[in-house]
Protein backbone atom coordinates (compact mmCIF):
# COMPACT_ATOMS: atom_id res chain seq x y z
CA UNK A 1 127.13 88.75 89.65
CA UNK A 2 128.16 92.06 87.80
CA UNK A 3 124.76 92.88 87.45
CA UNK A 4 124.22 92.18 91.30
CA UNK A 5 127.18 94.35 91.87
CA UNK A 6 125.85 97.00 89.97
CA UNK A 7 122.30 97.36 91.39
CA UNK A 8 123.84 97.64 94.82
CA UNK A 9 126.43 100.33 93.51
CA UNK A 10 122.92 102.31 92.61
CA UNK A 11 121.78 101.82 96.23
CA UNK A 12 124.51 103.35 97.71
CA UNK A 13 124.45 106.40 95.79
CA UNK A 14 124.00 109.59 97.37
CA UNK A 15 120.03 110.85 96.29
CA UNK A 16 119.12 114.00 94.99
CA UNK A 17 119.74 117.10 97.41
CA UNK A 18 122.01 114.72 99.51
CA UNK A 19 125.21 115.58 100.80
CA UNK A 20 126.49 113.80 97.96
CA UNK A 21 125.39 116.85 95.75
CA UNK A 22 123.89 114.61 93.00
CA UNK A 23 120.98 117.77 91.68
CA UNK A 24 122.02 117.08 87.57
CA UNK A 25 118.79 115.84 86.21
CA UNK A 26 120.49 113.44 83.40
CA UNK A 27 122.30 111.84 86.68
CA UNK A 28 118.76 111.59 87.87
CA UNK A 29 116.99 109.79 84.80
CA UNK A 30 119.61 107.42 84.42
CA UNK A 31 119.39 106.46 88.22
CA UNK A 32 115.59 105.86 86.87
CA UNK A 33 116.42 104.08 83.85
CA UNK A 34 119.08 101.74 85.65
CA UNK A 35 116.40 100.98 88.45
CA UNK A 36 113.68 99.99 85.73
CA UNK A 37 116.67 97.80 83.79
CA UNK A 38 117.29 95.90 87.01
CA UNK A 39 113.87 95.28 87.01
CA UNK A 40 113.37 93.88 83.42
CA UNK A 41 116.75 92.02 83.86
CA UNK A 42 115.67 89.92 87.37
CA UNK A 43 112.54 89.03 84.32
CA UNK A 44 109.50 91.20 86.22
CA UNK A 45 107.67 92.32 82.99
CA UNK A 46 106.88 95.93 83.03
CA UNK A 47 104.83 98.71 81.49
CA UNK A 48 104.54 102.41 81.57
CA UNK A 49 102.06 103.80 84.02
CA UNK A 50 100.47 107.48 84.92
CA UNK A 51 101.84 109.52 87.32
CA UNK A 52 100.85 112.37 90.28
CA UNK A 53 100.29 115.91 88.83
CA UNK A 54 99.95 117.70 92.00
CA UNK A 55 97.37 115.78 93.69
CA UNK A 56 95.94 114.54 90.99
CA UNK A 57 96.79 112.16 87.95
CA UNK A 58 98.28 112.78 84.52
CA UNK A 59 95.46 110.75 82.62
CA UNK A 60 93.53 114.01 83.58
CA UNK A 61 90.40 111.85 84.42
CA UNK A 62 87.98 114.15 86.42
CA UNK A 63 88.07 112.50 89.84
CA UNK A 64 90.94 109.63 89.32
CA UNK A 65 90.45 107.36 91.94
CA UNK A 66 93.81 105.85 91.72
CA UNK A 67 96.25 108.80 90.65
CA UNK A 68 99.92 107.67 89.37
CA UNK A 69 98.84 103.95 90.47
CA UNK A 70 97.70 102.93 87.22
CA UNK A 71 99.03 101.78 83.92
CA UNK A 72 98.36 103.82 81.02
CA UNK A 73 97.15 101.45 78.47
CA UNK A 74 94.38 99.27 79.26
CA UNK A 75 96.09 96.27 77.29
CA UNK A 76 99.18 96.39 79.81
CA UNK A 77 98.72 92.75 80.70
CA UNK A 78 99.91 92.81 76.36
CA UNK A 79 102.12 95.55 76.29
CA UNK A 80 104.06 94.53 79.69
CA UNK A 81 107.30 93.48 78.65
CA UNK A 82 111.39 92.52 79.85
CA UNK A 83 113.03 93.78 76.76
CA UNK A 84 115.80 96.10 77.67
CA UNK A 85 116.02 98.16 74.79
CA UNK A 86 111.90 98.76 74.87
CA UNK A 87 112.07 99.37 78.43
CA UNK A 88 115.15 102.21 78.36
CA UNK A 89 112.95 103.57 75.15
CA UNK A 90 110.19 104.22 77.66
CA UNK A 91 111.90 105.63 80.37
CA UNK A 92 113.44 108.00 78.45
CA UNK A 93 110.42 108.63 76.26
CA UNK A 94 108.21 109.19 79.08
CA UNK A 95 110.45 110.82 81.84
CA UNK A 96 107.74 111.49 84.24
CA UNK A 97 105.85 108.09 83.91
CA UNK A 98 106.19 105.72 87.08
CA UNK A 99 105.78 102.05 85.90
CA UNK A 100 103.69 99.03 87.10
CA UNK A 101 104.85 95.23 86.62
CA UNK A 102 102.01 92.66 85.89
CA UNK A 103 101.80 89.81 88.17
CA UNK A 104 101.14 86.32 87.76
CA UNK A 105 103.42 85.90 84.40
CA UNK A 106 106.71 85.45 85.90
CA UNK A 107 106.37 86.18 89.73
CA UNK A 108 103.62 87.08 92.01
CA UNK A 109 103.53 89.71 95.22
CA UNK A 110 102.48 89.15 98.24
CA UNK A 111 101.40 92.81 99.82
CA UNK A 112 101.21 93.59 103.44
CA UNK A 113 100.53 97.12 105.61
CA UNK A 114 103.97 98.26 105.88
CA UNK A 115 104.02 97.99 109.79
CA UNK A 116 102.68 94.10 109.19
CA UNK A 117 105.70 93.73 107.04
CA UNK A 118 108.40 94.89 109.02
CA UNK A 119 107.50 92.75 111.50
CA UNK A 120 107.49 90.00 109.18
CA UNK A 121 110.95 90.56 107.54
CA UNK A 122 112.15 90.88 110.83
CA UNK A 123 111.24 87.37 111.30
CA UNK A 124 111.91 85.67 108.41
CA UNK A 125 115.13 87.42 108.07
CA UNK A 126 116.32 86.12 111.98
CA UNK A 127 114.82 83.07 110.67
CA UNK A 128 117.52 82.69 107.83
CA UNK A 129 115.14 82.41 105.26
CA UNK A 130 115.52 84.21 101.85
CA UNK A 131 113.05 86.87 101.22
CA UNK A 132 113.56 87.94 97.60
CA UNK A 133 113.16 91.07 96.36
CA UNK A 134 111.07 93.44 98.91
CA UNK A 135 109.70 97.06 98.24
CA UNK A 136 107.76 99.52 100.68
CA UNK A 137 105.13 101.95 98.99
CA UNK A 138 103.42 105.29 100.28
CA UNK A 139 104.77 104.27 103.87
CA UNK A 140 104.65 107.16 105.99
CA UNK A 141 103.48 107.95 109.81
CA UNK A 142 102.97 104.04 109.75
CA UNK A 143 100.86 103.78 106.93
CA UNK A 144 101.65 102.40 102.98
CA UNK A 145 102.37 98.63 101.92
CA UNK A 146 105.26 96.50 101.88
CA UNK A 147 105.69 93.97 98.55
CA UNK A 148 107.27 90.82 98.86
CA UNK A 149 107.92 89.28 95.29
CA UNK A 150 107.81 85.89 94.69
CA UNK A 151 107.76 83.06 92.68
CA UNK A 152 104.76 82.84 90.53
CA UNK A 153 101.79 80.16 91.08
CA UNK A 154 99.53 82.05 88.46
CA UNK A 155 99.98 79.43 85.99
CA UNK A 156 100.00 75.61 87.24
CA UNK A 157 100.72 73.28 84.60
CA UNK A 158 96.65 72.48 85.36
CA UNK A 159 95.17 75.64 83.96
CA UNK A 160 92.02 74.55 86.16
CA UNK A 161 94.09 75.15 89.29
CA UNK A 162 94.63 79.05 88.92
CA UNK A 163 92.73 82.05 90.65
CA UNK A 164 92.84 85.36 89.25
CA UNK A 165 93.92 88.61 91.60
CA UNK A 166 89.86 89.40 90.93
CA UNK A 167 89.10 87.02 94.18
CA UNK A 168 90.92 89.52 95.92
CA UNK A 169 90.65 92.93 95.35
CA UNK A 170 91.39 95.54 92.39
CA UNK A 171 94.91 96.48 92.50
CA UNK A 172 93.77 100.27 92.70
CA UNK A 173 91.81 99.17 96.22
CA UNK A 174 96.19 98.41 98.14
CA UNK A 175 95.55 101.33 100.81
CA UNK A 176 92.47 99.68 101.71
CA UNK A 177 92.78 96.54 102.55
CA UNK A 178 94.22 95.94 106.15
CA UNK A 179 95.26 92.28 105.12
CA UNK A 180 97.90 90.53 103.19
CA UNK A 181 96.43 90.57 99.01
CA UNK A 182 98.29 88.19 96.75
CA UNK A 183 98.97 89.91 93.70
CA UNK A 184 98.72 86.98 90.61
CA UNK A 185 97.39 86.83 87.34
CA UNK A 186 95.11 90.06 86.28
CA UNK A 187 96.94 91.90 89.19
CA UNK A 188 100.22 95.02 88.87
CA UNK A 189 101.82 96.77 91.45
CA UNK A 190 103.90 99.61 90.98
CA UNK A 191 107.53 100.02 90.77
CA UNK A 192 110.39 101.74 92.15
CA UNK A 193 111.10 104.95 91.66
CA UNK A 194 107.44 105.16 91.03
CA UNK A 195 106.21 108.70 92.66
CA UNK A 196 102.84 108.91 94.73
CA UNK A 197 100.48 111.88 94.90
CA UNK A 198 100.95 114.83 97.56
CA UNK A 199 103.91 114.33 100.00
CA UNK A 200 104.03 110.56 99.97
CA UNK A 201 107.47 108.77 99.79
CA UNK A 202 107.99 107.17 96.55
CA UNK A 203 107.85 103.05 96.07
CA UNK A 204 111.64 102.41 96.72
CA UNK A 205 113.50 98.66 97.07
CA UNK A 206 114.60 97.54 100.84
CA UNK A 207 115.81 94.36 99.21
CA UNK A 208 116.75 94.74 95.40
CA UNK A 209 115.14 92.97 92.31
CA UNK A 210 118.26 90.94 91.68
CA UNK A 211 117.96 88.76 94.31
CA UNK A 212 116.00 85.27 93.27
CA UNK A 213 112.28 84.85 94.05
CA UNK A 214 111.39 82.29 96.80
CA UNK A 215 108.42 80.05 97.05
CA UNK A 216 105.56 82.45 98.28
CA UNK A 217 104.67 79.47 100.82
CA UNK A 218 108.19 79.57 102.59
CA UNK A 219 106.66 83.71 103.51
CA UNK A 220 103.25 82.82 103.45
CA UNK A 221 102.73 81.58 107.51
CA UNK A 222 105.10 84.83 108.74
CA UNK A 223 103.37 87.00 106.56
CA UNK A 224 99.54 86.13 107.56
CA UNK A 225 100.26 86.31 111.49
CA UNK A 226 101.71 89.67 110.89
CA UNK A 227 98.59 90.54 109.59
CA UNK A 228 96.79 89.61 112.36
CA UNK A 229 98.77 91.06 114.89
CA UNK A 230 98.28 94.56 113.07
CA UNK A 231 94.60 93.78 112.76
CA UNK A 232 94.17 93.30 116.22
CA UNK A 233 96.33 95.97 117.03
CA UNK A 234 94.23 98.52 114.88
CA UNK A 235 90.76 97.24 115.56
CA UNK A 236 90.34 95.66 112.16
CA UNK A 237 88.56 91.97 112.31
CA UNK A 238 90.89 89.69 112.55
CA UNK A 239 90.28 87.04 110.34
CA UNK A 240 89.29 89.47 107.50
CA UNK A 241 92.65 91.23 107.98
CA UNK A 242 94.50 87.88 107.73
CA UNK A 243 93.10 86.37 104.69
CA UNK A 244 91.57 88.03 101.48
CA UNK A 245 88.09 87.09 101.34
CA UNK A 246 86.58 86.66 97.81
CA UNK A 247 83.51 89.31 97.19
């Protein structure tokens, strides 16, 4: 409960350039560091990631498809962690890093268009059913994704029985998929206060990390017809937009 308390003390705090007048930038990377502690104490592991330099990326990769959405080492899967004490080193070591969690250890993520999951958490919400922990990314003019966090089913007690996020789509392919993706094992998303490229809002929390993960079927129905609703709204096929389809 105190740490419950605590994460929604954060939330309430007046921003940077609010009326609040919080501007002091050690106020501002210990906002960042509690966020990411939150995070590694609800047991999402996490690991450091690049991040936007201008419109482009920090790993300085000529062309980076993906800038500020990916992690910086390519074992992160290995180096993703929960530890407090690693986690605070790399906040503070890396100050401008945003920070992915890998999927399919301890929870999964379901990942919707942002309009698709409004509508949804509308729903569910009226429905009196408990969402978990729910974050919006890059949503602006009605664009971006919403991330639902759930329970893990990356790994059944029947290894045979698990599908890897590759059936999907590649994490660095969110903005373009109109349907719901089910982030599992091999997958990441990124993390609040992660920062996108350009004039994009940064990944923030509508519900915080220390509420407990539900089942992803108890979202799963409410989350698919939201889908399809937005496909058909924006042309997309529907049963494409609904569904993942393996390539």
């Amino acid at each position: 409960m105190e740490r419950k308390s605590r994460f929604s003390q954060w939330l309430r705090r007046p921003r940077s350039g609010s009326d609040g007048g919080d501007t002091d930038t050690g106020s501002a990377a210990r906002s960042r560091e509690d966020l990411l502690l939150a995070v590694a104490d609800a047991g999402f592991p996490l690991a450091p990631a690049a991040h936007p330099s201008g419109y482009g990326c920090s790993c300085e990769r000529i062309g980076c498809p993906t800038p500020g959405r990916h992690p910086v080492s390519f074992g992160w899967q290995t180096v993703a962690s929960t530890d407090r004490e690693k986690v605070a080193g790399w906040a503070r070591a890396y100050p401008q890093a945003n920070f992915i969690t890998a999927t399919g250890i301890a929870h999964d993520v379901l990942d919707v268009p942002a309009e698709a999951g409004r509508s949804a958490l509308e729903r569910l919400e009226a429905a009196g059913v408990e969402v978990g922990p729910v974050a919006l990314s890059g949503a602006a003019y009605g664009e971006g994704r919403m991330l639902f966090f759930t329970a893990t089913r990356g790994t059944p007690d029947d290894e045979d029985e698990w599908w890897p996020c590759e059936l999907d789509c590649h994490p660095e392919t969110m903005d373009e998929h109109p349907g719901l993706r089910w982030h599992c094992r091999g997958s990441y998303v990124l993390l609040p206060p992660s920062r996108l490229p350009g004039d994009q809002p940064a990944v923030s929390w509508l519900r915080g990390p220390e509420r407990p993960v539900p089942d992803p079927l108890t979202l799963l129905a409410s989350l698919t017809d939201a889908c399809a609703e937005y496909a058909d709204q924006h042309d997309h096929d529907h049963e494409a937009a609904a569904w993942p389809i393996g390539r």
